[in-house]
C-alpha atoms as a PDB file:
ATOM      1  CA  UNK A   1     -38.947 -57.797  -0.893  1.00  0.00           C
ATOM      2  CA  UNK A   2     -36.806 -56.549  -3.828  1.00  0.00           C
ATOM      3  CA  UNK A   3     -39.153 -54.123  -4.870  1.00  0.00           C
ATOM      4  CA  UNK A   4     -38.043 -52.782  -0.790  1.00  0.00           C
ATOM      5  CA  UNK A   5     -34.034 -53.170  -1.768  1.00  0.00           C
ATOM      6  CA  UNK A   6     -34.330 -51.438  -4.865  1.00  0.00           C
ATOM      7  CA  UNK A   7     -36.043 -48.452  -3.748  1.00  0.00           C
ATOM      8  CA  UNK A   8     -33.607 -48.321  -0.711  1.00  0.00           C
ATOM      9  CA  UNK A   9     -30.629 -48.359  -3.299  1.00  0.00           C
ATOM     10  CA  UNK A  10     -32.542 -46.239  -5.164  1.00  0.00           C
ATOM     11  CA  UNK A  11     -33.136 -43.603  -2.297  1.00  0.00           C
ATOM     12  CA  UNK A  12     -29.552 -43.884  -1.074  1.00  0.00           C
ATOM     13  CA  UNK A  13     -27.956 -43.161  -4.488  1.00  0.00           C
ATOM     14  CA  UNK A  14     -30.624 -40.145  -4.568  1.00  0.00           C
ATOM     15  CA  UNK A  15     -29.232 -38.868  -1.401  1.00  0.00           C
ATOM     16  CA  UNK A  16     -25.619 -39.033  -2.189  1.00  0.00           C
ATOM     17  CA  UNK A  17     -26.252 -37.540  -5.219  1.00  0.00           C
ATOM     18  CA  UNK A  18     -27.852 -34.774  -3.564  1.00  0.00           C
ATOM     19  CA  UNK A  19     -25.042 -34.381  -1.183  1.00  0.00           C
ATOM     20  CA  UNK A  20     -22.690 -34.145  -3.826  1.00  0.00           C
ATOM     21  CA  UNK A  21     -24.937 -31.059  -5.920  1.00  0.00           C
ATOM     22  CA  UNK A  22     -24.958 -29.433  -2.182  1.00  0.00           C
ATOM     23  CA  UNK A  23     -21.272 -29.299  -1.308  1.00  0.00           C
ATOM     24  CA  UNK A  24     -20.717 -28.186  -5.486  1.00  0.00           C
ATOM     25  CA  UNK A  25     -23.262 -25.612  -4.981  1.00  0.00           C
ATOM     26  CA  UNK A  26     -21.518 -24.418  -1.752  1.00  0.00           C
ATOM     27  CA  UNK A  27     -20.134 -20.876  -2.333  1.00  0.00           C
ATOM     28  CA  UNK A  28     -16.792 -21.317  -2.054  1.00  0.00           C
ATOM     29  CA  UNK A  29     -14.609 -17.896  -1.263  1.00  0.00           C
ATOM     30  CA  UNK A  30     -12.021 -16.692  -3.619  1.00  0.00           C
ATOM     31  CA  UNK A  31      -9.745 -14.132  -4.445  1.00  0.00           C
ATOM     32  CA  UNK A  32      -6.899 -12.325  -3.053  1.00  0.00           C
ATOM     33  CA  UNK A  33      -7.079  -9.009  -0.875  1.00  0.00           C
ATOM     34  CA  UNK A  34      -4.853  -6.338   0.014  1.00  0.00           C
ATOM     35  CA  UNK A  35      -5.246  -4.099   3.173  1.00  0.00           C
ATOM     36  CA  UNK A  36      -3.717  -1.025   2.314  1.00  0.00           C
ATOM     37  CA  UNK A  37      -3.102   1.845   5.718  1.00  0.00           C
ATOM     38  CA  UNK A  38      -1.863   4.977   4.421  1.00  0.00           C
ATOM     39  CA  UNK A  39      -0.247   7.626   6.879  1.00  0.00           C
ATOM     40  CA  UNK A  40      -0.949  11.064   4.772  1.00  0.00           C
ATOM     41  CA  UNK A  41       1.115  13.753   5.641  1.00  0.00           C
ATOM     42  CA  UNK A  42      -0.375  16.339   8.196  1.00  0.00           C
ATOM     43  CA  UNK A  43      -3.958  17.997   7.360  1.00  0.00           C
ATOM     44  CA  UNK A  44      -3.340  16.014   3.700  1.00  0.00           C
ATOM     45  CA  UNK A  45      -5.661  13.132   4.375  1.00  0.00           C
ATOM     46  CA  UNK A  46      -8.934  14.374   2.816  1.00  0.00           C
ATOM     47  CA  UNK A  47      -6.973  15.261  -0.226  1.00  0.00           C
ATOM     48  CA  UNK A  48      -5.493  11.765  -0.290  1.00  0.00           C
ATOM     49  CA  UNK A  49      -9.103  10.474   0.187  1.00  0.00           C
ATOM     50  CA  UNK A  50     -10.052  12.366  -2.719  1.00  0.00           C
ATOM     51  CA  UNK A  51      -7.132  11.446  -5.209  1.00  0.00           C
ATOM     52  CA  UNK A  52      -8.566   7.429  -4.645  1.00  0.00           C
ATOM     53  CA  UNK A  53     -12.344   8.989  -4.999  1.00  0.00           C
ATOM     54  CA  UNK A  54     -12.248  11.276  -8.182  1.00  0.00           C
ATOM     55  CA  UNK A  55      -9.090   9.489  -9.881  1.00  0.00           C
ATOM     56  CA  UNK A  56      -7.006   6.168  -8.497  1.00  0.00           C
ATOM     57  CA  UNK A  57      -9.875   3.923  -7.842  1.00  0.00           C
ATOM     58  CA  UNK A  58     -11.055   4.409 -11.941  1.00  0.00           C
ATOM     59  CA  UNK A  59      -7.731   3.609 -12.992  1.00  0.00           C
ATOM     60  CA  UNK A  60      -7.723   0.878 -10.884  1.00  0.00           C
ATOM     61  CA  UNK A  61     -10.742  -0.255 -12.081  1.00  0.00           C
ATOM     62  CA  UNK A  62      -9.761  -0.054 -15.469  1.00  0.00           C
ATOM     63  CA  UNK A  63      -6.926  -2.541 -14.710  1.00  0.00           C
ATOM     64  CA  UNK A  64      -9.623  -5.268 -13.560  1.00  0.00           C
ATOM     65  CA  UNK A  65      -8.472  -3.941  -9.454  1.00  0.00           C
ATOM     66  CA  UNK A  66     -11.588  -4.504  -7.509  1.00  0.00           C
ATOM     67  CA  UNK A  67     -11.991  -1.530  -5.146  1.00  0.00           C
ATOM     68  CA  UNK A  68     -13.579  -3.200  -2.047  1.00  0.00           C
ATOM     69  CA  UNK A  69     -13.673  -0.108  -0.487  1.00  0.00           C
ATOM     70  CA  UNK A  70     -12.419   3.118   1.440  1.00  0.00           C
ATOM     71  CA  UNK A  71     -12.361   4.098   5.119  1.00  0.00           C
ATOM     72  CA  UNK A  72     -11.549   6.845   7.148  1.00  0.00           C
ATOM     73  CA  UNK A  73     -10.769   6.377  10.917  1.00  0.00           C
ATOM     74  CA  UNK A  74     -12.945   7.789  13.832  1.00  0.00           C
ATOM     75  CA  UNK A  75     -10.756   7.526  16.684  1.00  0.00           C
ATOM     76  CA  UNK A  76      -6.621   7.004  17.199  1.00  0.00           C
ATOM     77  CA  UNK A  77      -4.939   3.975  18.267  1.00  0.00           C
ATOM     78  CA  UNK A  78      -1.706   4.401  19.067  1.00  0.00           C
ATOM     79  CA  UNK A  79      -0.686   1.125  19.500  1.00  0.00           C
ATOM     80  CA  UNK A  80      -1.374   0.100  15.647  1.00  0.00           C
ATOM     81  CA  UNK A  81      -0.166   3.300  14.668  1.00  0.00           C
ATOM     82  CA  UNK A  82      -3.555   4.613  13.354  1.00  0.00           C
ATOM     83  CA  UNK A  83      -4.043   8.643  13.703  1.00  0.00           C
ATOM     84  CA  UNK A  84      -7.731   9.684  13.049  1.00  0.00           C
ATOM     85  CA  UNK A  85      -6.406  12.880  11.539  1.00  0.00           C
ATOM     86  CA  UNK A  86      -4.093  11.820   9.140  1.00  0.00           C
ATOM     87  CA  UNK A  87      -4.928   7.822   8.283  1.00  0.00           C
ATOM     88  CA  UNK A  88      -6.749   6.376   5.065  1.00  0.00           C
ATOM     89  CA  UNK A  89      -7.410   3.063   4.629  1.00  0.00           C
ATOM     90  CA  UNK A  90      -8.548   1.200   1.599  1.00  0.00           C
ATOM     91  CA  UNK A  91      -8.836  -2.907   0.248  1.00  0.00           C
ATOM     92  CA  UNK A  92      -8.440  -4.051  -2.861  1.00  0.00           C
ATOM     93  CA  UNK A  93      -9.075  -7.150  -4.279  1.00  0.00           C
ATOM     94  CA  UNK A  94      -7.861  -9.834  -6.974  1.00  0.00           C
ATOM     95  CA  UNK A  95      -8.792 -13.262  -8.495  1.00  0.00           C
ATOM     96  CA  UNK A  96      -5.043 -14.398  -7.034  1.00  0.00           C
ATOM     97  CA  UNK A  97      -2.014 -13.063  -6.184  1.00  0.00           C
ATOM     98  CA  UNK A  98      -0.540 -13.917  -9.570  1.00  0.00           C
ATOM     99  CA  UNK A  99      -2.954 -11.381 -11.191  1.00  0.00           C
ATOM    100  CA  UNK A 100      -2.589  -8.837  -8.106  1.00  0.00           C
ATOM    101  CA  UNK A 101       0.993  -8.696  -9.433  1.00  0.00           C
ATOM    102  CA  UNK A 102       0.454  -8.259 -13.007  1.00  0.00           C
ATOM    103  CA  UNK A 103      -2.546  -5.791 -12.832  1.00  0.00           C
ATOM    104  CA  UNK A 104      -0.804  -3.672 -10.197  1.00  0.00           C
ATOM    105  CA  UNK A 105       1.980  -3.622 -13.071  1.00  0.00           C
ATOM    106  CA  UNK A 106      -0.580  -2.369 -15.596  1.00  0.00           C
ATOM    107  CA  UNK A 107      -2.089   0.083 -13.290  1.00  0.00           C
ATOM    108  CA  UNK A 108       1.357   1.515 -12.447  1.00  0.00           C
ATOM    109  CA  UNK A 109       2.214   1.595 -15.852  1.00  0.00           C
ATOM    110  CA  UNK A 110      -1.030   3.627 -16.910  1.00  0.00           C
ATOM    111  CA  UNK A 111       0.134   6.818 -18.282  1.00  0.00           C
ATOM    112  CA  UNK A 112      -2.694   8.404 -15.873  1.00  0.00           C
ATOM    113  CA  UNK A 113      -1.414   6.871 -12.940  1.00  0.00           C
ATOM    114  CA  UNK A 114       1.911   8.031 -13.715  1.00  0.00           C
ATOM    115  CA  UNK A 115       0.357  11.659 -13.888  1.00  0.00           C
ATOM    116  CA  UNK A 116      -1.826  11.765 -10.969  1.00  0.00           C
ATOM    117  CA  UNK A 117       0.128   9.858  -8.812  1.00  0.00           C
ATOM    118  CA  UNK A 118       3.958   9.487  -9.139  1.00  0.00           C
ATOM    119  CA  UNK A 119       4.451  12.875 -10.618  1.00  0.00           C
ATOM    120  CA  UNK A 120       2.355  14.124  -7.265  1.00  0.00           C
ATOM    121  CA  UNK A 121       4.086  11.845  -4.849  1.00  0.00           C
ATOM    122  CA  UNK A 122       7.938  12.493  -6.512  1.00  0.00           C
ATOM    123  CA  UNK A 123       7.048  16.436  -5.464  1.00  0.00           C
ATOM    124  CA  UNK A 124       8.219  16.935  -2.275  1.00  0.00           C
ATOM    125  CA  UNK A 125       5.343  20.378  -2.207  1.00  0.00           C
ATOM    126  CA  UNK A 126       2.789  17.777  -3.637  1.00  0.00           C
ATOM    127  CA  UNK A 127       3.544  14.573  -1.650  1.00  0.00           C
ATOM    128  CA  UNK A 128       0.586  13.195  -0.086  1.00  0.00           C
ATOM    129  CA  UNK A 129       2.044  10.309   1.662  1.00  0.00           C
ATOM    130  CA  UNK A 130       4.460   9.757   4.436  1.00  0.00           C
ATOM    131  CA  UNK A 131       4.071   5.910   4.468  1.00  0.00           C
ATOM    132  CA  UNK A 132       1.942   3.175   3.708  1.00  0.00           C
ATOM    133  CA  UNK A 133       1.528  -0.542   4.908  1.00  0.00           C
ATOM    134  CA  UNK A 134       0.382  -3.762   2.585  1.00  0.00           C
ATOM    135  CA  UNK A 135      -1.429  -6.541   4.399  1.00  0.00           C
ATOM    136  CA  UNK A 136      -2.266  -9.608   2.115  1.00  0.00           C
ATOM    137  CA  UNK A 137      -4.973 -11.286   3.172  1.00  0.00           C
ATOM    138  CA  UNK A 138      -7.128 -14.584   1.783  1.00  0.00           C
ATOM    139  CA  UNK A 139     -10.736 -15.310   3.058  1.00  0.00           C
ATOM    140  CA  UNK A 140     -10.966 -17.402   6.152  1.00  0.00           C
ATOM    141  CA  UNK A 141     -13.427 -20.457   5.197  1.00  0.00           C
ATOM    142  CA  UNK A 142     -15.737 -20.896   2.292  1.00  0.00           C
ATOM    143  CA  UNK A 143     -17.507 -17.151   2.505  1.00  0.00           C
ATOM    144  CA  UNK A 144     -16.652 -13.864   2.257  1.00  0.00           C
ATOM    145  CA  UNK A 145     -19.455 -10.686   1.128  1.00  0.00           C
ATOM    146  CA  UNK A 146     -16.744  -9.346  -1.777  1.00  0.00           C
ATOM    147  CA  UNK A 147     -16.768 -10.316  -5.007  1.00  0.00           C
ATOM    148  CA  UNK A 148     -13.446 -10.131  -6.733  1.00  0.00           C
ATOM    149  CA  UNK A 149     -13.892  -9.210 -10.851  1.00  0.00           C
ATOM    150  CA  UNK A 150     -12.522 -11.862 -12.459  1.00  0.00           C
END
């Protein structure tokens, strides 16, 4: 009989322990994400789409700024102020807001950036841009696809 009790303790210590490596194993979602919905000034899109191709997402990259990834529209909707002809829309992502703030900093400060960017964007014959809208955004849950570069 307590050969019976001991392997019953036995197997429910086993089991809780095994819960326990489960729920640590469990993929748990982190990071911090920005939505980022650029109106581009008229027939300027594709050249906006190209800046973040060819130079902004490297420099971004450079800065530890996860580029999630870039999107182009296929069809208008007025009512969230998306135009298929002249919106780009990217997501970037972060360990935490903390470091979205400081590596946004660095990336702004990059002499490159500075070049490409706010020289282009100061230029009223250059400007790109007419507005642009910041969602932040955390993962809903314990999963998300995206891994954020730590």
């Amino acid at each position: 009989m307590l050969k019976w009790k001991l392997l019953a303790v036995f197997g429910l210590a086993f089991g809780v322990a095994g819960l326990a490596w489960g729920y640590a194993q469990e993929k748990k979602a982190v990071g911090f994400f920005e939505l980022r919905v650029y109106t581009a000034q008229p027939g300027k899109r594709d050249a906006l789409a190209a800046r973040f191709a060819e130079r902004t997402a490297a420099i971004y990259s450079r800065h530890g700024i996860t580029n999630v990834g870039y999107w182009i529209p296929q069809q208008s909707d007025p009512e969230l102020g998306i135009s298929a002809e002249n919106t780009f829309i990217y997501m970037r992502g972060y360990p935490s807001k903390e470091e979205r703030d400081k590596r946004l900093t660095a990336a702004h400060d990059d002499p490159e950036f500075k070049q490409v960017v706010t020289k282009q964007e100061r230029d009223p014959d250059t400007k790109l841009i007419v507005k642009s809208h910041n969602i932040d955004m955390l993962p809903n849950g314990t999963f998300t696809a995206i891994t954020v570069t730590k």
